[in-house]
C-alpha atoms as a PDB file:
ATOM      1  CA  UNK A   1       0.000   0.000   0.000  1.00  0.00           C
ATOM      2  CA  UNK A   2       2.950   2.254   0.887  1.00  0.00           C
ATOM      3  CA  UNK A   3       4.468   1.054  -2.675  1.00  0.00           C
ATOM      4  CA  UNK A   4       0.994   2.679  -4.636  1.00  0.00           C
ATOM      5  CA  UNK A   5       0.871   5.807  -2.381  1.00  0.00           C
ATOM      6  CA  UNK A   6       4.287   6.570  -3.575  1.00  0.00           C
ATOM      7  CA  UNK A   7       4.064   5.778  -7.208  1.00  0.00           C
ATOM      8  CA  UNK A   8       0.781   7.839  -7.449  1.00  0.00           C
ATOM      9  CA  UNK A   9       2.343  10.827  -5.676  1.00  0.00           C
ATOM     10  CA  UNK A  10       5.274  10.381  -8.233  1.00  0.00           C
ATOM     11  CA  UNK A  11       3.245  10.168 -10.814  1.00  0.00           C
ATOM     12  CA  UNK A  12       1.156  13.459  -9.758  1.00  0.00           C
ATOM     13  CA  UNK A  13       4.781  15.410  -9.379  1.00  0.00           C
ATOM     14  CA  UNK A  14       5.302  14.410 -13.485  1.00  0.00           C
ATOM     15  CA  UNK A  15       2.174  15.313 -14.473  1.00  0.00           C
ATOM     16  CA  UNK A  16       2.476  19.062 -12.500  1.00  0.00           C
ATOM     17  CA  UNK A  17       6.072  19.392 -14.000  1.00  0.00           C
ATOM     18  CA  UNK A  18       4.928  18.604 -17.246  1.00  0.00           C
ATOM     19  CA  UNK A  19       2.215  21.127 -17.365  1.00  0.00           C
ATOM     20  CA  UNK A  20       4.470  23.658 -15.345  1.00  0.00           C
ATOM     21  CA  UNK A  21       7.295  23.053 -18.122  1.00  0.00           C
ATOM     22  CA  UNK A  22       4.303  23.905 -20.798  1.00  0.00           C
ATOM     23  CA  UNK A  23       2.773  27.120 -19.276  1.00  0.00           C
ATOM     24  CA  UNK A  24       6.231  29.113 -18.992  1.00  0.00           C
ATOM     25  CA  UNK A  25       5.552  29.555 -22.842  1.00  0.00           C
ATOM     26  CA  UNK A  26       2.263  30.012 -23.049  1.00  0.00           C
ATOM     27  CA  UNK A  27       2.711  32.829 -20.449  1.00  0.00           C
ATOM     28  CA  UNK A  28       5.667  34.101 -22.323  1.00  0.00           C
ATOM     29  CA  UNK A  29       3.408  33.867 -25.713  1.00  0.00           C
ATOM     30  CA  UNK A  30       0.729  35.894 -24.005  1.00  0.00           C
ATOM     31  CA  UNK A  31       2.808  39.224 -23.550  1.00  0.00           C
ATOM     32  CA  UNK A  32       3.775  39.033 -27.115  1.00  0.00           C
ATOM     33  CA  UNK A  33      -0.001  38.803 -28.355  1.00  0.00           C
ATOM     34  CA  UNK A  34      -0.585  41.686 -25.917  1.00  0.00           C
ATOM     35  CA  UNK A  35       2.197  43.875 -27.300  1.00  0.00           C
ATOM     36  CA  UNK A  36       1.125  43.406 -31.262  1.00  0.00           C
ATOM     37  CA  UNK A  37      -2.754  43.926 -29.661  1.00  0.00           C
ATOM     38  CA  UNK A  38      -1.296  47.815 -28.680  1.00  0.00           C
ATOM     39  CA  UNK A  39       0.777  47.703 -31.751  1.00  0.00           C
ATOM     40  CA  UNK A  40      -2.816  47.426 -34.084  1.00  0.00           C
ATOM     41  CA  UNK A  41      -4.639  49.648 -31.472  1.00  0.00           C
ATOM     42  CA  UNK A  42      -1.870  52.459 -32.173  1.00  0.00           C
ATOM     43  CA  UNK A  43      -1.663  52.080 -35.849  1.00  0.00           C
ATOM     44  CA  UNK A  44      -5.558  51.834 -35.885  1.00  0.00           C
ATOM     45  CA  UNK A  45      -5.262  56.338 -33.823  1.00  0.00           C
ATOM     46  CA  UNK A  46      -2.453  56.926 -36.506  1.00  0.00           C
ATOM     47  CA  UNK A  47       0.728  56.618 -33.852  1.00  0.00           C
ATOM     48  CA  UNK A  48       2.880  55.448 -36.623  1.00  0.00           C
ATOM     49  CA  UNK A  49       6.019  56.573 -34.003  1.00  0.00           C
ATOM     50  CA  UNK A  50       4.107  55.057 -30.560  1.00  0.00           C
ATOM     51  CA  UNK A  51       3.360  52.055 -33.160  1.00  0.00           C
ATOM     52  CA  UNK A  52       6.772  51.485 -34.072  1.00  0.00           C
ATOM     53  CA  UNK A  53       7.993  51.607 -30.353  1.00  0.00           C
ATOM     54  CA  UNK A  54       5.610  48.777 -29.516  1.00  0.00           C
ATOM     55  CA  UNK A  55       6.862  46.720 -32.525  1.00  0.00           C
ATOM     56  CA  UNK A  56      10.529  46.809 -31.760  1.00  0.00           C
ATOM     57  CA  UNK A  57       9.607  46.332 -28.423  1.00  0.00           C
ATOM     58  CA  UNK A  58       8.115  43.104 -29.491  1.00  0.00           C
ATOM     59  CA  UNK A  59      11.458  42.389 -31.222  1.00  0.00           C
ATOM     60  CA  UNK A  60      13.029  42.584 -27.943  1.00  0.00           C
ATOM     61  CA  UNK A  61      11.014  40.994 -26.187  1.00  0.00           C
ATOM     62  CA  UNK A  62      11.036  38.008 -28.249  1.00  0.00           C
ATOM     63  CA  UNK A  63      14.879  37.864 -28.237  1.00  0.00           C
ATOM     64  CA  UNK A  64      14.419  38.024 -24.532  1.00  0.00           C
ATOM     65  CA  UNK A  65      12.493  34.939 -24.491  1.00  0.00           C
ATOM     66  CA  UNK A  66      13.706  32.879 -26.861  1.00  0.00           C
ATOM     67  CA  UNK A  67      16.895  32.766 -25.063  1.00  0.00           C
ATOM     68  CA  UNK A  68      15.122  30.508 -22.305  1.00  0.00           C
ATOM     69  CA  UNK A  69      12.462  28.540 -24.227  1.00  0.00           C
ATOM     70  CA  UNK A  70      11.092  27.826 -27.909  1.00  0.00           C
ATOM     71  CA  UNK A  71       8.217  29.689 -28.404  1.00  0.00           C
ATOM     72  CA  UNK A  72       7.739  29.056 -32.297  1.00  0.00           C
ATOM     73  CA  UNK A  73       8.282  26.287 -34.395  1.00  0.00           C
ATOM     74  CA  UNK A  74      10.469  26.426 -37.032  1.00  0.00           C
ATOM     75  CA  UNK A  75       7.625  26.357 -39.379  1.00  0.00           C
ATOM     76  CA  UNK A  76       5.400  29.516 -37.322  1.00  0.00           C
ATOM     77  CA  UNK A  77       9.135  30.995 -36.348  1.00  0.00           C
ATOM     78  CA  UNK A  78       9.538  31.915 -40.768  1.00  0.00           C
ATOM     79  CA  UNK A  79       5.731  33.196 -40.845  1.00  0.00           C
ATOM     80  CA  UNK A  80       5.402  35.342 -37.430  1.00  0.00           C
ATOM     81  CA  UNK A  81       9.083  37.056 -38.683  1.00  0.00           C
ATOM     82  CA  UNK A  82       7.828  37.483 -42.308  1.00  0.00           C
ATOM     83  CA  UNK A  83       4.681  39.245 -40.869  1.00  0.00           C
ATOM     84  CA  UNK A  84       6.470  41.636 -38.076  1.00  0.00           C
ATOM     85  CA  UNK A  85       9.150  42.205 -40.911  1.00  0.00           C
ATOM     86  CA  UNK A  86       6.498  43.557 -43.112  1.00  0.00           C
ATOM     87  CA  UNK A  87       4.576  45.799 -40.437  1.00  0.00           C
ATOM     88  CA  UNK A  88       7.464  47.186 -38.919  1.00  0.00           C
ATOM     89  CA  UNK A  89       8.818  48.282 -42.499  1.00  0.00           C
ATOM     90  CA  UNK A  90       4.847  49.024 -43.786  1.00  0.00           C
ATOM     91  CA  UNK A  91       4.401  51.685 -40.398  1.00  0.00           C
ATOM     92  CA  UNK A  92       8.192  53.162 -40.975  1.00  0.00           C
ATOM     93  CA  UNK A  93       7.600  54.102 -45.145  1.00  0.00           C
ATOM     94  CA  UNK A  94       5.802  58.025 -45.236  1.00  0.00           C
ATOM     95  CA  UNK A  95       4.893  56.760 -48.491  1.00  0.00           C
ATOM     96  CA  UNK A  96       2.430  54.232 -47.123  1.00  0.00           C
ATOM     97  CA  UNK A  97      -1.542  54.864 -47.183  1.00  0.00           C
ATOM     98  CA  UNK A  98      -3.364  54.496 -43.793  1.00  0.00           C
ATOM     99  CA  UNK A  99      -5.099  51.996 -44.779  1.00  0.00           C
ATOM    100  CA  UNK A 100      -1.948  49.568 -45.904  1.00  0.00           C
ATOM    101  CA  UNK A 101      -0.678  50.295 -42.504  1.00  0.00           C
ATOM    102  CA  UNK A 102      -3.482  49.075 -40.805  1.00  0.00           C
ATOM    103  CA  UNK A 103      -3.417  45.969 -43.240  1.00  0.00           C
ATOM    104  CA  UNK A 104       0.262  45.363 -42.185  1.00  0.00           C
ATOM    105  CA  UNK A 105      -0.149  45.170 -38.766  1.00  0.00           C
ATOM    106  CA  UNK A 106      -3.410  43.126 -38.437  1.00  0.00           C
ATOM    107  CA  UNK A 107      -2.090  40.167 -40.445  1.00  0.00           C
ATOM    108  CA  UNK A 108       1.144  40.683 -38.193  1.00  0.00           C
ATOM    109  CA  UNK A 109      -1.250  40.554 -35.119  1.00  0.00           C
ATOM    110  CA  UNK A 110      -3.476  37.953 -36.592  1.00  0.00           C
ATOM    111  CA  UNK A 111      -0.462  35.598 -36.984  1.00  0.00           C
ATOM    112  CA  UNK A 112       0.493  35.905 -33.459  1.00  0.00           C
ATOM    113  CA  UNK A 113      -3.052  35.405 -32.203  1.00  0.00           C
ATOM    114  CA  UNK A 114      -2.883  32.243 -34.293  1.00  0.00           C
ATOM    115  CA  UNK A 115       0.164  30.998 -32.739  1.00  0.00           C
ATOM    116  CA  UNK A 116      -1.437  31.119 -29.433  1.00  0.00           C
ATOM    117  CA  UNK A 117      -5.142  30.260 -30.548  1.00  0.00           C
ATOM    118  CA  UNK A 118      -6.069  26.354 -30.236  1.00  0.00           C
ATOM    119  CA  UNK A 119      -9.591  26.399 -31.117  1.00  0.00           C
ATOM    120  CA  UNK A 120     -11.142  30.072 -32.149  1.00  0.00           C
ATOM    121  CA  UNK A 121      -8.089  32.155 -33.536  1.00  0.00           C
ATOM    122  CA  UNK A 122      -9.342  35.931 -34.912  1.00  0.00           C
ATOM    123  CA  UNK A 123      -8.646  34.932 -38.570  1.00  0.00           C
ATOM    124  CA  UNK A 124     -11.775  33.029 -38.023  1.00  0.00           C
ATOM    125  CA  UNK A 125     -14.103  36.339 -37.756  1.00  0.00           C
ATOM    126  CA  UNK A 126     -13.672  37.317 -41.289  1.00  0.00           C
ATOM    127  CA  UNK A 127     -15.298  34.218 -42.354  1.00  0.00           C
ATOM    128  CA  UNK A 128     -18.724  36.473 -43.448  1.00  0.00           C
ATOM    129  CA  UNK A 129     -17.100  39.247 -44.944  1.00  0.00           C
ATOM    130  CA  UNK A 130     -14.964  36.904 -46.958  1.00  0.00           C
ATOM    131  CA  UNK A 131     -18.269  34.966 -47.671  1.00  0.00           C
ATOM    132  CA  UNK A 132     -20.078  38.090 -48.518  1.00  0.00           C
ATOM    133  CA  UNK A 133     -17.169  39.306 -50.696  1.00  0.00           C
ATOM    134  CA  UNK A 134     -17.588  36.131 -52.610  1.00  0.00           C
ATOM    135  CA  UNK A 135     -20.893  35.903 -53.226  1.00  0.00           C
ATOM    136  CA  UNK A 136     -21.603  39.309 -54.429  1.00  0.00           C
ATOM    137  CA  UNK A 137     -18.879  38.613 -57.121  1.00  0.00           C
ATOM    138  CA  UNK A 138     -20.861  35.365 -57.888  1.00  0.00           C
ATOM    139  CA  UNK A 139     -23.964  36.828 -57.874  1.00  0.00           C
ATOM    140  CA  UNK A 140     -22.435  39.826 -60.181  1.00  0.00           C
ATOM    141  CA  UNK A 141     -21.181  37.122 -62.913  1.00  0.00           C
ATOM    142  CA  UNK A 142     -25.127  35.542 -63.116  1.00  0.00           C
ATOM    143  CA  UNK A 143     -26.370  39.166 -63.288  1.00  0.00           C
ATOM    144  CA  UNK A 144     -23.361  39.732 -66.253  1.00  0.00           C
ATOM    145  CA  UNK A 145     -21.980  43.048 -64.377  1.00  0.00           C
ATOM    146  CA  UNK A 146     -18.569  42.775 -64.770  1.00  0.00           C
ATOM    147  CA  UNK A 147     -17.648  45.881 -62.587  1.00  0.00           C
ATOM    148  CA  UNK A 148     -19.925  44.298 -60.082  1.00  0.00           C
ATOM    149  CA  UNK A 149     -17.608  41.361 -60.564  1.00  0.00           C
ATOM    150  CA  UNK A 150     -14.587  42.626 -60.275  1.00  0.00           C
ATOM    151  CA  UNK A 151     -15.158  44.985 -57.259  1.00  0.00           C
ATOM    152  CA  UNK A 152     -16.583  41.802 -55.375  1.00  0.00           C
ATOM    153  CA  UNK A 153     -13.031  40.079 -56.244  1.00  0.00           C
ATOM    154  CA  UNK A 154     -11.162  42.750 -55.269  1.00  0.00           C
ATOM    155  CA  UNK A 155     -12.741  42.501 -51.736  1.00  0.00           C
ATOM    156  CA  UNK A 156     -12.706  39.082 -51.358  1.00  0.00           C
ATOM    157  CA  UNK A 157      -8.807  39.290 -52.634  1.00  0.00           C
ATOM    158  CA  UNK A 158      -8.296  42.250 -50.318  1.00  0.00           C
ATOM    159  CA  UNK A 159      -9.619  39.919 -46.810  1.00  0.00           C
ATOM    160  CA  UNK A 160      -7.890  36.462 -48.306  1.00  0.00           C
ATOM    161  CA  UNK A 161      -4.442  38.041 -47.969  1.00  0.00           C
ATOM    162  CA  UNK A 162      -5.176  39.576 -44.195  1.00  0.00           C
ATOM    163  CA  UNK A 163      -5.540  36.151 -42.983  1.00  0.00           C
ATOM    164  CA  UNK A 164      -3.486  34.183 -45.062  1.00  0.00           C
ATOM    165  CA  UNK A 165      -0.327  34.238 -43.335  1.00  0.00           C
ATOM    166  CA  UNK A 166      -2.851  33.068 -40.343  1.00  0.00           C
ATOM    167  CA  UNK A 167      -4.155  30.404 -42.941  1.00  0.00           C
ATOM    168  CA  UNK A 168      -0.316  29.190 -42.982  1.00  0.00           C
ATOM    169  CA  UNK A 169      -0.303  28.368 -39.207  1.00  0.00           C
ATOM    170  CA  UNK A 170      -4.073  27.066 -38.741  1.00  0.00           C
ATOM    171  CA  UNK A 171      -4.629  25.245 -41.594  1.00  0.00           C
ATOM    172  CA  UNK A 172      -3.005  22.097 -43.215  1.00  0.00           C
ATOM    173  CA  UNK A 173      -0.546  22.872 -46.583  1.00  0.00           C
ATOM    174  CA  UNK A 174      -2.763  20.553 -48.786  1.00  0.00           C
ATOM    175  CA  UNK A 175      -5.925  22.407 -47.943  1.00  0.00           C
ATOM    176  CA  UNK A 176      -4.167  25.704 -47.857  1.00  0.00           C
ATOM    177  CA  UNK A 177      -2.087  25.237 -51.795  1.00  0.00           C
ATOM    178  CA  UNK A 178      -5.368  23.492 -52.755  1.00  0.00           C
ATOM    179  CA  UNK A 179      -7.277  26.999 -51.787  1.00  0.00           C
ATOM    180  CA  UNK A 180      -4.511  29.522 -53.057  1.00  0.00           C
ATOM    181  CA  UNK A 181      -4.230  27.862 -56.183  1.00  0.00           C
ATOM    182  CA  UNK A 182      -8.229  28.677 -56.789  1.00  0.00           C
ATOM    183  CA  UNK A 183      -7.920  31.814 -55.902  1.00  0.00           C
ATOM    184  CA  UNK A 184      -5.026  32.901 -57.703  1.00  0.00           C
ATOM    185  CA  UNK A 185      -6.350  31.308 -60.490  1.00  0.00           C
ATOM    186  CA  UNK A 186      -9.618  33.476 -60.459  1.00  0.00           C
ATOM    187  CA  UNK A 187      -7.413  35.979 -60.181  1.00  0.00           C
ATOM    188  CA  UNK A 188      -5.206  36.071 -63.250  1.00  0.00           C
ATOM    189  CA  UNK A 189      -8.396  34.672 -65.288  1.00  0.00           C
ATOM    190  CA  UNK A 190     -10.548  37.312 -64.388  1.00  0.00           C
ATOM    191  CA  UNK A 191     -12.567  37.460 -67.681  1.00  0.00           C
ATOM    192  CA  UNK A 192     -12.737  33.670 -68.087  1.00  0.00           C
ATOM    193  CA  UNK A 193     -14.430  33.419 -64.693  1.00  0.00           C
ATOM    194  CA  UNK A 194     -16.987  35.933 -66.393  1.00  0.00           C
ATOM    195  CA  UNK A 195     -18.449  33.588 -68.111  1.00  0.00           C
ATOM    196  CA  UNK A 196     -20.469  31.468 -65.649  1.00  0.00           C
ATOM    197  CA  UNK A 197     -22.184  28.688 -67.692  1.00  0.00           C
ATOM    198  CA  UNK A 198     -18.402  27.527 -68.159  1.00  0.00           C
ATOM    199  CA  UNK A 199     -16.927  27.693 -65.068  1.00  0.00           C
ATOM    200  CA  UNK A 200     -20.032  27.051 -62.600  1.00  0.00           C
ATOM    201  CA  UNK A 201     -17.906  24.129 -61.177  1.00  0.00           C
ATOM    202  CA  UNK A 202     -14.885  26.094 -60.442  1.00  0.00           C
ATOM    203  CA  UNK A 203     -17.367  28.387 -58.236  1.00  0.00           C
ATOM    204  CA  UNK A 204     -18.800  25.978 -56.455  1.00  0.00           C
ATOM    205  CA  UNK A 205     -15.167  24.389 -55.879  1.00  0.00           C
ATOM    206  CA  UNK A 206     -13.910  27.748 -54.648  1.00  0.00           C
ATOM    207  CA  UNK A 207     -16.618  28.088 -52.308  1.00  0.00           C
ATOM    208  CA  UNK A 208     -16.365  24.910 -50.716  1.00  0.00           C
ATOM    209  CA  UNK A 209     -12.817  25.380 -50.341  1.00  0.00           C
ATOM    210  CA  UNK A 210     -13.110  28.993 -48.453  1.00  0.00           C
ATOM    211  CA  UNK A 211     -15.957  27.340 -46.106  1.00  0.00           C
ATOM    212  CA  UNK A 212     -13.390  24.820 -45.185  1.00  0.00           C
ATOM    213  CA  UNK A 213     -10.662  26.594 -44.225  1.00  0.00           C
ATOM    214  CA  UNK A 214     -13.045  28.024 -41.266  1.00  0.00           C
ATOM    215  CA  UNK A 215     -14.137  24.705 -40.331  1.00  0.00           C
ATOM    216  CA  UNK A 216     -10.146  22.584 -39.847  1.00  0.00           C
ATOM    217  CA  UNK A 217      -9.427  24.599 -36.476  1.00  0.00           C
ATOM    218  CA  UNK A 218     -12.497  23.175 -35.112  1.00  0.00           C
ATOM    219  CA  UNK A 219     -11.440  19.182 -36.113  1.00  0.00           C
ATOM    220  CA  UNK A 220      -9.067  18.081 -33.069  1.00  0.00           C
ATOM    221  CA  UNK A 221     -10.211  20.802 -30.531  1.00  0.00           C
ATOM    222  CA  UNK A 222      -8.141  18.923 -27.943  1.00  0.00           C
ATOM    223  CA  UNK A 223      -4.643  19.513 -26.808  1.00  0.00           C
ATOM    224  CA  UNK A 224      -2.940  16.221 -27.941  1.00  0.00           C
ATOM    225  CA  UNK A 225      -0.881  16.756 -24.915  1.00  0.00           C
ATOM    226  CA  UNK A 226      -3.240  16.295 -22.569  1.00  0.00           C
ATOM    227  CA  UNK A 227      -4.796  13.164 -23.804  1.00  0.00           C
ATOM    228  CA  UNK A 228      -1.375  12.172 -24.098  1.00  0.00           C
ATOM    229  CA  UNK A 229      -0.840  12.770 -20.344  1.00  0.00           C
ATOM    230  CA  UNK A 230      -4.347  11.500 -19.673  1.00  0.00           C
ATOM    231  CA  UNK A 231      -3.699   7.725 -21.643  1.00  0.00           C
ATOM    232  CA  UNK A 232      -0.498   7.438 -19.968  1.00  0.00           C
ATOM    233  CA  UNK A 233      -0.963   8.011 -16.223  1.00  0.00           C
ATOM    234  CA  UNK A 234      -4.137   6.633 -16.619  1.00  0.00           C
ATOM    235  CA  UNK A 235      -2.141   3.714 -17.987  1.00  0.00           C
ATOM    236  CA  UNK A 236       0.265   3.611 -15.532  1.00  0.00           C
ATOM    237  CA  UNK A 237      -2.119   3.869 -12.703  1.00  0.00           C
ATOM    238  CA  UNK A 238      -4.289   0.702 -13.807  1.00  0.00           C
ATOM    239  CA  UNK A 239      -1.138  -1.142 -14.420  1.00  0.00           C
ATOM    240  CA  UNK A 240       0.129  -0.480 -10.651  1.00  0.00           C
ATOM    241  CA  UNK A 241      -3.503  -1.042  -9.756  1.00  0.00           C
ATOM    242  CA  UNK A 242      -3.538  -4.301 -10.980  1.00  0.00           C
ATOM    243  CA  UNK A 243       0.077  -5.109 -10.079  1.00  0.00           C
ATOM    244  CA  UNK A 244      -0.955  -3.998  -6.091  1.00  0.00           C
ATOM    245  CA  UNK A 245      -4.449  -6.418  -6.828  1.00  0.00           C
ATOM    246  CA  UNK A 246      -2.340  -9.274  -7.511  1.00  0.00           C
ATOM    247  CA  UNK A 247       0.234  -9.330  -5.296  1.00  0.00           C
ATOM    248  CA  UNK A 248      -2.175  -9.349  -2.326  1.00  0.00           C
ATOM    249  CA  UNK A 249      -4.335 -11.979  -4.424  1.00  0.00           C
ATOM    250  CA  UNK A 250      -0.806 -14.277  -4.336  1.00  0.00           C
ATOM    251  CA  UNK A 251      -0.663 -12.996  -0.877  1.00  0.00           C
ATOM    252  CA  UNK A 252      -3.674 -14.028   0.041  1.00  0.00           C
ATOM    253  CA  UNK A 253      -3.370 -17.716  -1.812  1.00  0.00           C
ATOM    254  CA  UNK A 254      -0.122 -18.369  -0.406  1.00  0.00           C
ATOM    255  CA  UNK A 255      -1.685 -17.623   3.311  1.00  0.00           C
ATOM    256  CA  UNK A 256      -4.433 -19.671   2.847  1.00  0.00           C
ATOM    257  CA  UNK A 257      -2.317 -22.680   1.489  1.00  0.00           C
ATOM    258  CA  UNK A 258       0.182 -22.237   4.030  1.00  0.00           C
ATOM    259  CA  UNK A 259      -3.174 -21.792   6.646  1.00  0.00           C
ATOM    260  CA  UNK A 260      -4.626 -25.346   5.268  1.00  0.00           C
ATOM    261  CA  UNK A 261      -0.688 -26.902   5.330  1.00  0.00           C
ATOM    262  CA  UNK A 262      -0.429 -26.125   9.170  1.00  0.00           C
ATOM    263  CA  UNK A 263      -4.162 -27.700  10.056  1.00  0.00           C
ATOM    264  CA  UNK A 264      -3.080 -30.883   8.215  1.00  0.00           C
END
């Protein structure tokens, strides 16, 4: 009995150390989502100086903690720098609209919210404009207005590319080349796709493939980690369990027997 106490107390210190080992980044991961938050709330009041602060501050900060954990896998690592590279030079140009400032530094803080997002990342709350962009081009091609058309594209084009560098961390590659491909591809054939009795299945294709993309985050909404954790001390538990069960079972045989031996 001693034996199980101590194995399930072990067993309880592993689990806390595991967890304890996996919230340092998380916490660390947290104050860099909250520093490219300010970064898009500064950009959004026109603080292109205040906005640059908080963005090398980020930079920093990073540096800071990567020196004592991994935060980013190699994979996230290339799009979260790509993204801050691109705001940080977008919100330091003059030449730069408002508007393409804003852009820069949403996608940058969209990236970083899908690092740390399991289930619901931001990305995700442009699924009805980007639905809404679509359809009204669709709809414009049936009604044959081609300005219609193309101002429809040119929205949907605009919201793909603030969440695709999300798209690259939430969704799979397959899905994700499978979708860019279509849309690029509507793109550069823009007065091909006019002409709907044609290309009807290419539509319905694209469509499909945009309602997808806002559907994968949702498929394995449980940290593999902890059903990892769960399976194996639950494992280990029935196994000591059933270890403790049958030693007093042999226990208990080898009593009896030796019981019955002393009466004869």
């Amino acid at each position: 009995m001693v034996k199980k106490i101590l194995v399930l107390a072990l067993l309880l210190v592993i689990t806390v150390s595991f967890y304890q080992v996996r919230a340092e980044p998380t916490e660390s991961m947290g104050q860099l989502d909250s520093i490219s938050d300010e970064a898009l709330r500064l950009v959004e009041m026109k603080r292109y100086k205040e906005t640059e602060k908080i963005l090398q501050k980020f930079s920093a900060r990073y540096l800071l903690s990567s020196k004592e954990k991994e935060l980013f896998s190699m994979a996230e690592l290339r799009v979260v720098t790509a993204a801050y590279d691109d705001a940080l030079e977008v919100v330091q140009t003059l030449e730069k609209t408002d508007s393409e400032k804003i852009n820069a530094v949403t996608k940058f803080r969209l990236v970083l919210d899908a690092v740390n997002s399991n289930n619901q990342p931001l990305w995700m709350a442009l699924e009805d404009p980007i639905m809404e962009a679509f359809n009204e081009a669709k709809e414009a091609v049936k009604a044959g207005d081609s300005e219609g058309f193309n101002d429809g594209l040119n929205d949907l084009l605009s919201q793909y590319n603030l969440i695709y560098p999300s798209l690259k961390v939430s969704v799979s590659s397959e899905k994700l080349q499978q979708l860019d491909a279509r849309v690029t591809y509507m793109d550069q054939y823009r007065p091909v796709m006019l002409m709907m009795e044609s290309n009807e299945q290419e539509w319905d294709a694209l469509e499909q493939d945009l309602k997808s993309i806002f559907d994968e985050p949702h498929e394995d909404e449980a940290d593999p980690s902890l059903w990892w954790v769960i399976i194996s001390t639950g494992s280990i538990i029935i196994l000591t369990l059933s270890y403790v069960g049958w030693r007093k079972y042999k226990g208990n045989v080898k009593a009896e027997k030796s019981r019955k031996d002393h009466n004869v």
